[in-house]
N, C-alpha and C. Protein backbone atom coordinates (compact mmCIF):
# COMPACT_ATOMS: atom_id res chain seq x y z
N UNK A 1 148.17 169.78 154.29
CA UNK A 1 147.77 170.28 155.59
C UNK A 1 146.51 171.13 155.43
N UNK A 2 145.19 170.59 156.52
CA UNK A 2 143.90 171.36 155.91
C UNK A 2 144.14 171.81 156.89
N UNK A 3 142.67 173.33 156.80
CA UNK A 3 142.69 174.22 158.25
C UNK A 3 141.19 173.50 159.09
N UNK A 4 141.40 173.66 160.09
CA UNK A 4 140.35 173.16 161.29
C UNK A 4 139.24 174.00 161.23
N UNK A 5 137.89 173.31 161.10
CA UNK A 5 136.38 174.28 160.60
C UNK A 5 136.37 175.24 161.71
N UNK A 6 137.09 175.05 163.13
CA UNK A 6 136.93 176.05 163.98
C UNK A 6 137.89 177.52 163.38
N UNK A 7 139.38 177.17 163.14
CA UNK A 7 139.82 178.39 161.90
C UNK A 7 139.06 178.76 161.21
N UNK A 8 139.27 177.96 160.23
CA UNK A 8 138.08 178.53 159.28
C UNK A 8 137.25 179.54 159.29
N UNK A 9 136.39 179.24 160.23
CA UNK A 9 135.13 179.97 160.75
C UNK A 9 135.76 181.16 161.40
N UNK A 10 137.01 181.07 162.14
CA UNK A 10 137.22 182.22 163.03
C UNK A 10 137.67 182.62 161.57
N UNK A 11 138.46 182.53 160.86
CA UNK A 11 138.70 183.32 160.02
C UNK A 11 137.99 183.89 158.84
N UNK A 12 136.97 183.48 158.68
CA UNK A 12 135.29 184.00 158.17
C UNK A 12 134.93 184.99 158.50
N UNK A 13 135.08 184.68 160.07
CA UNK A 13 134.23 185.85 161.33
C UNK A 13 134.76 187.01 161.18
N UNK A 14 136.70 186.81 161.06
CA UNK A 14 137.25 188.23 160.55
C UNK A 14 136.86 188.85 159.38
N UNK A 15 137.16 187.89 158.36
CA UNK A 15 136.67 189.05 157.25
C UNK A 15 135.83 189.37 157.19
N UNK A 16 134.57 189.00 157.41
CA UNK A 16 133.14 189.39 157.51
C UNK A 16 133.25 190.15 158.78
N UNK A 17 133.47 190.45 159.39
CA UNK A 17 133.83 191.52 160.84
C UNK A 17 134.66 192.66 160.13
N UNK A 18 135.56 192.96 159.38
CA UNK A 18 136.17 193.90 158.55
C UNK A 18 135.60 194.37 157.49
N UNK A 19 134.89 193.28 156.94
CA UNK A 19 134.04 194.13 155.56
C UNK A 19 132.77 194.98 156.19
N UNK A 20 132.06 194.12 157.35
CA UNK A 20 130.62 195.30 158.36
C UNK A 20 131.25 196.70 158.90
N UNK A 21 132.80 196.70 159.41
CA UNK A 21 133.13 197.83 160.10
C UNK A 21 133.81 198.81 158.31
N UNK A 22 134.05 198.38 157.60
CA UNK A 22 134.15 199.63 156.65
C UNK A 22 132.96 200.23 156.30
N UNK A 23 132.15 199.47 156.02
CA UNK A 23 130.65 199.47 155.23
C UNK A 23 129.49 199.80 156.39
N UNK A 24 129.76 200.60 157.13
CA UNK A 24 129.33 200.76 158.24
C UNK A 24 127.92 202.17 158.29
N UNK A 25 127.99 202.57 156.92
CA UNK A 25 127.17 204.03 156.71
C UNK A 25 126.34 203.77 156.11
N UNK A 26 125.40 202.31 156.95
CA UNK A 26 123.82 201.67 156.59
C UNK A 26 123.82 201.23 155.11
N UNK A 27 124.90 200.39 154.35
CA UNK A 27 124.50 200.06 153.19
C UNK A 27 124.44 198.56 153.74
N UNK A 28 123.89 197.80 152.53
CA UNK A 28 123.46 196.92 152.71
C UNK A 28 124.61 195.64 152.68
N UNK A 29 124.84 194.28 153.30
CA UNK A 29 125.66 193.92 154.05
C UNK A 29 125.37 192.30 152.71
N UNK A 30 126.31 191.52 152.26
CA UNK A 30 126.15 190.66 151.60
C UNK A 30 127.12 189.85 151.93
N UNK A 31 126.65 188.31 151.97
CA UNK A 31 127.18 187.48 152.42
C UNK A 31 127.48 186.43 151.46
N UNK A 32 127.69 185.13 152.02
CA UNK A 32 127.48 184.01 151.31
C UNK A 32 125.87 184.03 150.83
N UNK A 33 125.20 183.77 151.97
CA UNK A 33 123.58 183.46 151.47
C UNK A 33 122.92 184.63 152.41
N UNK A 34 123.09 185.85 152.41
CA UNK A 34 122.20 186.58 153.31
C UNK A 34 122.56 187.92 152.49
N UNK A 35 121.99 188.84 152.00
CA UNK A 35 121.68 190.14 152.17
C UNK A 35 120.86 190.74 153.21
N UNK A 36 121.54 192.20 154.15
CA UNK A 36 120.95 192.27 155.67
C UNK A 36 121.56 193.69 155.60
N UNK A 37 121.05 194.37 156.41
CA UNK A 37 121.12 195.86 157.16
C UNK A 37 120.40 195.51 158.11
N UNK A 38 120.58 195.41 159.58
CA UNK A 38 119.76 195.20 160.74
C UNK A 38 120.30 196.24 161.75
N UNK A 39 119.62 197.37 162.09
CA UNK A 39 120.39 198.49 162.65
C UNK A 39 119.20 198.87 163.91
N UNK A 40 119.57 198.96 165.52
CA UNK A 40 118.67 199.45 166.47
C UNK A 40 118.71 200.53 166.66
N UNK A 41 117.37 201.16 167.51
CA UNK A 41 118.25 202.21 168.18
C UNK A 41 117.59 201.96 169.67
N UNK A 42 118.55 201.48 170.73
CA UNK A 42 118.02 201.10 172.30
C UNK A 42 118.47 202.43 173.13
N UNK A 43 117.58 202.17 173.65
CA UNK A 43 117.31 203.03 175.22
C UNK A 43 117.29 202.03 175.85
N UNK A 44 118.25 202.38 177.83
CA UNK A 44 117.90 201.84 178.64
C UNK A 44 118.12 202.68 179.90
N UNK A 45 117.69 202.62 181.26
CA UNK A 45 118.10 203.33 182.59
C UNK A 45 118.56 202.88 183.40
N UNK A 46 119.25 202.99 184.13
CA UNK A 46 119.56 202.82 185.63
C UNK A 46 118.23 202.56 186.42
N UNK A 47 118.22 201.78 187.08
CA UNK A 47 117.25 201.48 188.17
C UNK A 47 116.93 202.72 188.99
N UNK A 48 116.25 202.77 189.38
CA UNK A 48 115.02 204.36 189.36
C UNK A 48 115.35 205.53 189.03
N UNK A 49 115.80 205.25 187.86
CA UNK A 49 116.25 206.33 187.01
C UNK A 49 117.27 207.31 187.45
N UNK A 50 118.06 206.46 188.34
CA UNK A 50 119.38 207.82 189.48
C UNK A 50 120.52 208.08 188.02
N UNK A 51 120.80 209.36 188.16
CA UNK A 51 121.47 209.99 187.37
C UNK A 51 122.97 209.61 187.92
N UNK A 52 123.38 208.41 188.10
CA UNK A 52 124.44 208.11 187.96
C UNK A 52 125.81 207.68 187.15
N UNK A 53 125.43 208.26 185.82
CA UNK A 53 126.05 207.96 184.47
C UNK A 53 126.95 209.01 184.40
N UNK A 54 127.53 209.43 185.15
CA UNK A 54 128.52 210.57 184.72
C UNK A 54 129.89 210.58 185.79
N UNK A 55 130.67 211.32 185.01
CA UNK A 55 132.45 211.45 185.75
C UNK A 55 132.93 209.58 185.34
N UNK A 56 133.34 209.46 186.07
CA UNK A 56 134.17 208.15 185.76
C UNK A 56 133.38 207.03 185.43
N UNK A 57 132.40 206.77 186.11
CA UNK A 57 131.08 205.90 185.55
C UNK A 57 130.91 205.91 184.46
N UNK A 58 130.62 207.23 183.58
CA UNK A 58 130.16 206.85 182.04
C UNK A 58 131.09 206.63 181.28
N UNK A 59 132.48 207.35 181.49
CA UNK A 59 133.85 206.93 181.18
C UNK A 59 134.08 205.15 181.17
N UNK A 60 133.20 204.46 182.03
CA UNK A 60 133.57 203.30 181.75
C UNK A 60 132.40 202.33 181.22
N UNK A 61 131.43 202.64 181.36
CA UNK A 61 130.59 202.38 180.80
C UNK A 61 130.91 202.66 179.24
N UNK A 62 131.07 203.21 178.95
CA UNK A 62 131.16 203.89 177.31
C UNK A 62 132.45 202.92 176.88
N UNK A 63 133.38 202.86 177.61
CA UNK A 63 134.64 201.88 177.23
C UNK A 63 134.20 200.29 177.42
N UNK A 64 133.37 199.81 178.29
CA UNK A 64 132.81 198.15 178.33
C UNK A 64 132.16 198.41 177.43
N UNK A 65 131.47 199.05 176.80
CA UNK A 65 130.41 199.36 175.59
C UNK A 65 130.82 199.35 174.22
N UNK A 66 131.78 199.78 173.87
CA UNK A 66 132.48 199.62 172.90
C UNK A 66 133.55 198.51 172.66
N UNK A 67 133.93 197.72 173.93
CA UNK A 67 134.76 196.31 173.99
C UNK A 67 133.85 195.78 173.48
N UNK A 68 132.53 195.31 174.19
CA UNK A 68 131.49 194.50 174.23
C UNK A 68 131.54 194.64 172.62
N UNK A 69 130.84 195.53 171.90
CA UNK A 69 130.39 195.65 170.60
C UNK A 69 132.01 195.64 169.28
N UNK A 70 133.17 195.48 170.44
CA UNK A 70 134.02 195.28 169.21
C UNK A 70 134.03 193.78 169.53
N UNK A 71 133.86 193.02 170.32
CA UNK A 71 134.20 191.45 170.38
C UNK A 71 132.76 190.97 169.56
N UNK A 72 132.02 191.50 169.92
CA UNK A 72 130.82 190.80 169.20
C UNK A 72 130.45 190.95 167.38
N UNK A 73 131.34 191.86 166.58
CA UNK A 73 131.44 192.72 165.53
C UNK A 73 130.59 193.12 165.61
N UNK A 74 129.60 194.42 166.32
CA UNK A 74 128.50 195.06 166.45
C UNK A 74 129.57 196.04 166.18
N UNK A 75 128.83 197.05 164.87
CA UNK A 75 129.55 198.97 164.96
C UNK A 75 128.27 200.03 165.79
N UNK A 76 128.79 200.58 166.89
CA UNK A 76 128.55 201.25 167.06
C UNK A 76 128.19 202.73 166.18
N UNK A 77 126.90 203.20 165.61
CA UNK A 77 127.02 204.20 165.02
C UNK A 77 126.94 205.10 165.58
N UNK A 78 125.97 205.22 166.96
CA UNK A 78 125.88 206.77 167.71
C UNK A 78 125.97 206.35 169.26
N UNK A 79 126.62 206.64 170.05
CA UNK A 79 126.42 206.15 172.09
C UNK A 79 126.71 207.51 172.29
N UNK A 80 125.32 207.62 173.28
CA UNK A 80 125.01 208.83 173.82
C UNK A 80 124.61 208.31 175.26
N UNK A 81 125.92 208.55 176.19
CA UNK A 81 125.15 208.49 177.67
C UNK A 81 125.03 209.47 178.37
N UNK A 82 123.69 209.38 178.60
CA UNK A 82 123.21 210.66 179.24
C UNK A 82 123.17 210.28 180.87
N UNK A 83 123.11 211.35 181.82
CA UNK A 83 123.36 210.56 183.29
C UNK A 83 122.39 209.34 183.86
N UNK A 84 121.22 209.84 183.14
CA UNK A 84 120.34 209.03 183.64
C UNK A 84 119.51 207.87 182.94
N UNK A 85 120.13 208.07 181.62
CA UNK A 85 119.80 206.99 180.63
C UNK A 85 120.79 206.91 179.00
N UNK A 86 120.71 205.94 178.80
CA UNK A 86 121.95 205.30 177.45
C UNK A 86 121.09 205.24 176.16
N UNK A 87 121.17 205.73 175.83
CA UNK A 87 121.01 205.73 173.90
C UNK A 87 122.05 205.24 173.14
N UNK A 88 121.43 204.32 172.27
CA UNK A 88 122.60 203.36 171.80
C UNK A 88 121.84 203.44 170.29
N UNK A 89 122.82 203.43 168.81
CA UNK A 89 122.30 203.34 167.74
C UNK A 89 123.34 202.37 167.18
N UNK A 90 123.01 201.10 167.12
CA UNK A 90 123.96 199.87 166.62
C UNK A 90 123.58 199.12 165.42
N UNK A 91 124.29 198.58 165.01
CA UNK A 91 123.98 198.00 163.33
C UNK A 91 124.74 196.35 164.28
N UNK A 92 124.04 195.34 164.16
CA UNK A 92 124.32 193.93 164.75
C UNK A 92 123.75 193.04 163.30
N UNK A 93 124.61 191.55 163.39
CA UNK A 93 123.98 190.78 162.44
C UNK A 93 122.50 190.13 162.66
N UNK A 94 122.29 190.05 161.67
CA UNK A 94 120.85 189.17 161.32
C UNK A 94 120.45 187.96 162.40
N UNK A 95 121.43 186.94 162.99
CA UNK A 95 121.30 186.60 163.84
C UNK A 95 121.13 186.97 165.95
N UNK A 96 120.71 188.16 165.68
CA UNK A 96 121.24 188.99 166.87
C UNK A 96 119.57 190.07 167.01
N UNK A 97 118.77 189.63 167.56
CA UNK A 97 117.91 190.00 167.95
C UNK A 97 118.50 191.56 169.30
N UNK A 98 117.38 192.07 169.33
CA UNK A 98 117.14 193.59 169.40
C UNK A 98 117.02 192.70 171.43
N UNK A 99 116.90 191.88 171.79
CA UNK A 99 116.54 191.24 173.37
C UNK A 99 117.92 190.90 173.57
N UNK A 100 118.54 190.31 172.37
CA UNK A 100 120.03 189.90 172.58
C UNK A 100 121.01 190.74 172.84
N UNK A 101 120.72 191.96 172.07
CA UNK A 101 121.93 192.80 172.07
C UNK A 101 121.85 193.51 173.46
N UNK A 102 120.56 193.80 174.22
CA UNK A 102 120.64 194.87 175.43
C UNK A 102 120.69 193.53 176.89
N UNK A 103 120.50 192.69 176.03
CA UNK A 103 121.24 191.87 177.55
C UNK A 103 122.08 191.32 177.57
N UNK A 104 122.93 191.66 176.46
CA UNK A 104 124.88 191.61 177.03
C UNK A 104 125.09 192.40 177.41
N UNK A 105 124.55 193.80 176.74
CA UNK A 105 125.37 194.75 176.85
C UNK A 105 124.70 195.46 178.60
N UNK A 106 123.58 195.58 179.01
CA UNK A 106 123.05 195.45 179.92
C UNK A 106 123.81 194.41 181.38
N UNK A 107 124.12 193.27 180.63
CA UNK A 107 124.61 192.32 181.57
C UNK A 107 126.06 192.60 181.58
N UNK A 108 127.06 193.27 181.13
CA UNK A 108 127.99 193.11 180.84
C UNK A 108 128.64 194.53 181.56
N UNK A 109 128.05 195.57 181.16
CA UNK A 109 128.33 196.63 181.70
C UNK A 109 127.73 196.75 183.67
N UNK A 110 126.71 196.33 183.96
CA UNK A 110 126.52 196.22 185.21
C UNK A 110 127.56 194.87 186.22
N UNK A 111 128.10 193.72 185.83
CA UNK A 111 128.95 193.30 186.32
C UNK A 111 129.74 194.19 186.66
N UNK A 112 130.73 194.44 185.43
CA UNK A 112 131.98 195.36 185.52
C UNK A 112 131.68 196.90 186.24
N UNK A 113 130.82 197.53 186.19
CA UNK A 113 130.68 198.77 187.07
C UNK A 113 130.30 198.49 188.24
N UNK A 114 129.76 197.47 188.95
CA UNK A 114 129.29 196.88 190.26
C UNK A 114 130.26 196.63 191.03
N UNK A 115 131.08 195.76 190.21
CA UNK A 115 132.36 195.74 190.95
C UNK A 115 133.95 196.70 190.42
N UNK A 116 133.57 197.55 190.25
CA UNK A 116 134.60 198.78 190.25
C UNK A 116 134.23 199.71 190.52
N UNK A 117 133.30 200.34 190.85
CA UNK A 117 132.36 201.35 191.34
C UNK A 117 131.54 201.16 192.87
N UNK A 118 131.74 199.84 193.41
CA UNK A 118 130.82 199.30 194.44
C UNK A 118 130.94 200.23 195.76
N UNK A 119 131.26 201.13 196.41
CA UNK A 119 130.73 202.25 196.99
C UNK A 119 129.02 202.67 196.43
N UNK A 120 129.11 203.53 195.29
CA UNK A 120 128.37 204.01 194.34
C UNK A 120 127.03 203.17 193.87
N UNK A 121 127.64 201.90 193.71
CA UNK A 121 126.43 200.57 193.00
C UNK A 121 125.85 200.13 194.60
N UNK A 122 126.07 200.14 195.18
CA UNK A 122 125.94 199.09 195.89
C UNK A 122 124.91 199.68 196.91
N UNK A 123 124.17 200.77 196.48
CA UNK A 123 123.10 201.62 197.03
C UNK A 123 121.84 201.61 196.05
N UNK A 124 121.87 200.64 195.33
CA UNK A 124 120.87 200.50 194.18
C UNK A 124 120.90 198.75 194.09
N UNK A 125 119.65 198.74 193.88
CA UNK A 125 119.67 196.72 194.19
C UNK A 125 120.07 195.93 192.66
N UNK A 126 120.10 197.24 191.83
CA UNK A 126 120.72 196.59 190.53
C UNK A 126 121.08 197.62 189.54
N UNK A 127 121.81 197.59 188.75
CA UNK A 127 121.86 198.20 187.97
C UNK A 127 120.71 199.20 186.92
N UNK A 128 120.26 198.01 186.17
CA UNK A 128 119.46 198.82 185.30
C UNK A 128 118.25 198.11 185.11
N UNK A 129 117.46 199.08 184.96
CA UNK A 129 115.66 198.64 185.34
C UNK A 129 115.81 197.15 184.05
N UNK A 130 114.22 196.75 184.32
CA UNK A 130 114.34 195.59 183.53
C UNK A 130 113.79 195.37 182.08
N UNK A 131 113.31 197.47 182.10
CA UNK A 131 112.75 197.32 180.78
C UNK A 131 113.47 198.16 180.14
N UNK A 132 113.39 198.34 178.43
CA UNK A 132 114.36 198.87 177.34
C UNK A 132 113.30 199.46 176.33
N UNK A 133 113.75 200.32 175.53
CA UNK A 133 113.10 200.78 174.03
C UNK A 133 114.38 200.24 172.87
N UNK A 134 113.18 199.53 172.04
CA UNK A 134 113.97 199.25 171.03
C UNK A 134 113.44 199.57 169.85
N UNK A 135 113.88 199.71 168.70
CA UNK A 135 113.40 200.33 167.71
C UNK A 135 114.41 200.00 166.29
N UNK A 136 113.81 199.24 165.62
CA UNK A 136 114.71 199.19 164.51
C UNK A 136 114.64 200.18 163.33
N UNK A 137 115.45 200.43 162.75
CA UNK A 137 115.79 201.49 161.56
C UNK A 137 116.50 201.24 160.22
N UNK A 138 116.34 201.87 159.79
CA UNK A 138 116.82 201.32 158.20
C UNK A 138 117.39 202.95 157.85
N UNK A 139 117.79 202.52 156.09
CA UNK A 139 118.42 203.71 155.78
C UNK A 139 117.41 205.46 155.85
N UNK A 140 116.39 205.08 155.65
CA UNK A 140 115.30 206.17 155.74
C UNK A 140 115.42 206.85 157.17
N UNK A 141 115.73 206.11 157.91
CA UNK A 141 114.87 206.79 159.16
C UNK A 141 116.21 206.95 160.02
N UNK A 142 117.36 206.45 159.79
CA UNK A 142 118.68 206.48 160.32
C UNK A 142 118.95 207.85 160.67
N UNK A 143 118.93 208.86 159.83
CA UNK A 143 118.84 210.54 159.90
C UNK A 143 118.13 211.29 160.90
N UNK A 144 116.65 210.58 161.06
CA UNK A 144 115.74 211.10 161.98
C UNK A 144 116.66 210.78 163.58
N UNK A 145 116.97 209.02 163.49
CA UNK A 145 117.36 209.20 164.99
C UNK A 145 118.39 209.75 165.32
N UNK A 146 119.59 209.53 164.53
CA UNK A 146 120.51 210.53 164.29
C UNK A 146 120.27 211.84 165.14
N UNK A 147 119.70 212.76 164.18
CA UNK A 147 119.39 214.10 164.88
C UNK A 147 118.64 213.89 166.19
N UNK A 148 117.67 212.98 166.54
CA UNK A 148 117.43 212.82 167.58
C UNK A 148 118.23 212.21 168.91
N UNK A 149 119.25 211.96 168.62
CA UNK A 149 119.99 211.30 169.69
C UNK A 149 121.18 212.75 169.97
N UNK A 150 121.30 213.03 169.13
CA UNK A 150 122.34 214.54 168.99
C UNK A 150 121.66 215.47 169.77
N UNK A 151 120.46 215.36 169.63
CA UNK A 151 119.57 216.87 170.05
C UNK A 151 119.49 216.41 171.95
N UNK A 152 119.39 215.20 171.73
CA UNK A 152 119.68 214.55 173.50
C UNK A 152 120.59 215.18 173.99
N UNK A 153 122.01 214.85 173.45
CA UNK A 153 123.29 215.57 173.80
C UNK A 153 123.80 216.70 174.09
N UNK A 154 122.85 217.30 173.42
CA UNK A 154 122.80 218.90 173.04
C UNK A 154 123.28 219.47 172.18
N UNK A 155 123.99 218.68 170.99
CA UNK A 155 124.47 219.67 170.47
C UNK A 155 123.71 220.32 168.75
């Protein structure tokens, strides 16, 4: 009895999804045929920048945000939502461009708050503007944004 390449693969996806979430403190990531560390750090806003990210809103935002990035094996290293804009510091695979990652997560979180929030949304013609900062990082510079995303927060 063989296993089906679709098993298989899902069961690839796990272990390689369990070995990225231990190894998660920017070392370098080894595969079959890939050595990789691919780590962002995105900014994005709300459509004209309304400080609507707070009380139950960012509460859920922050929870679709972390579904999103556990189904996709993306680790979250730092989410900082601020009312009026999201700072995100994520480590995604090699196949997963820095355009890819903020328009799931972009697309994914404005469905679900549109329609559970729609009082609130539904006074804004969309969610979130159409542009982003992205910025990739490595082990050097991981520290800098680090403190810089903290110092956002305040603390």
């Amino acid at each position: 009895m063989g296993f089906s390449p679709r098993l298989l693969q899902y069961r690839l996806f796990l272990l390689y999804t369990a070995t990225m979430e231990k190894t998660s403190t920017l070392q370098y990531q080894r595969d079959e045929h890939r050595v990789h560390l691919i780590v962002y750090h995105l900014i994005w806003c709300p459509r004209r920048r309304k400080a609507i990210l707070t009380g139950p809103i960012k509460e859920r935002c922050q929870q679709i945000l972390e579904e999103k990035c556990l189904e996709k094996g993306w680790s979250i290293l730092t989410l900082a939502i601020q009312p009026d804009h999201i700072h995100l510091f994520i480590r995604v695979w090699p196949s997963e461009s820095a355009a890819d990652v903020v328009k799931e997560l972009k697309g994914i979180t404005s469905f679900h708050l549109r329609r559970e929030f729609a009082p609130i949304m539904k006074k804004m013609p969309s969610t979130w503007t159409r542009s982003y900062f992205a910025s990739t990082a490595g082990a050097v510079s991981a520290e800098t944004i680090q403190h810089y995303i903290n110092a956002q927060k305040g603390i």
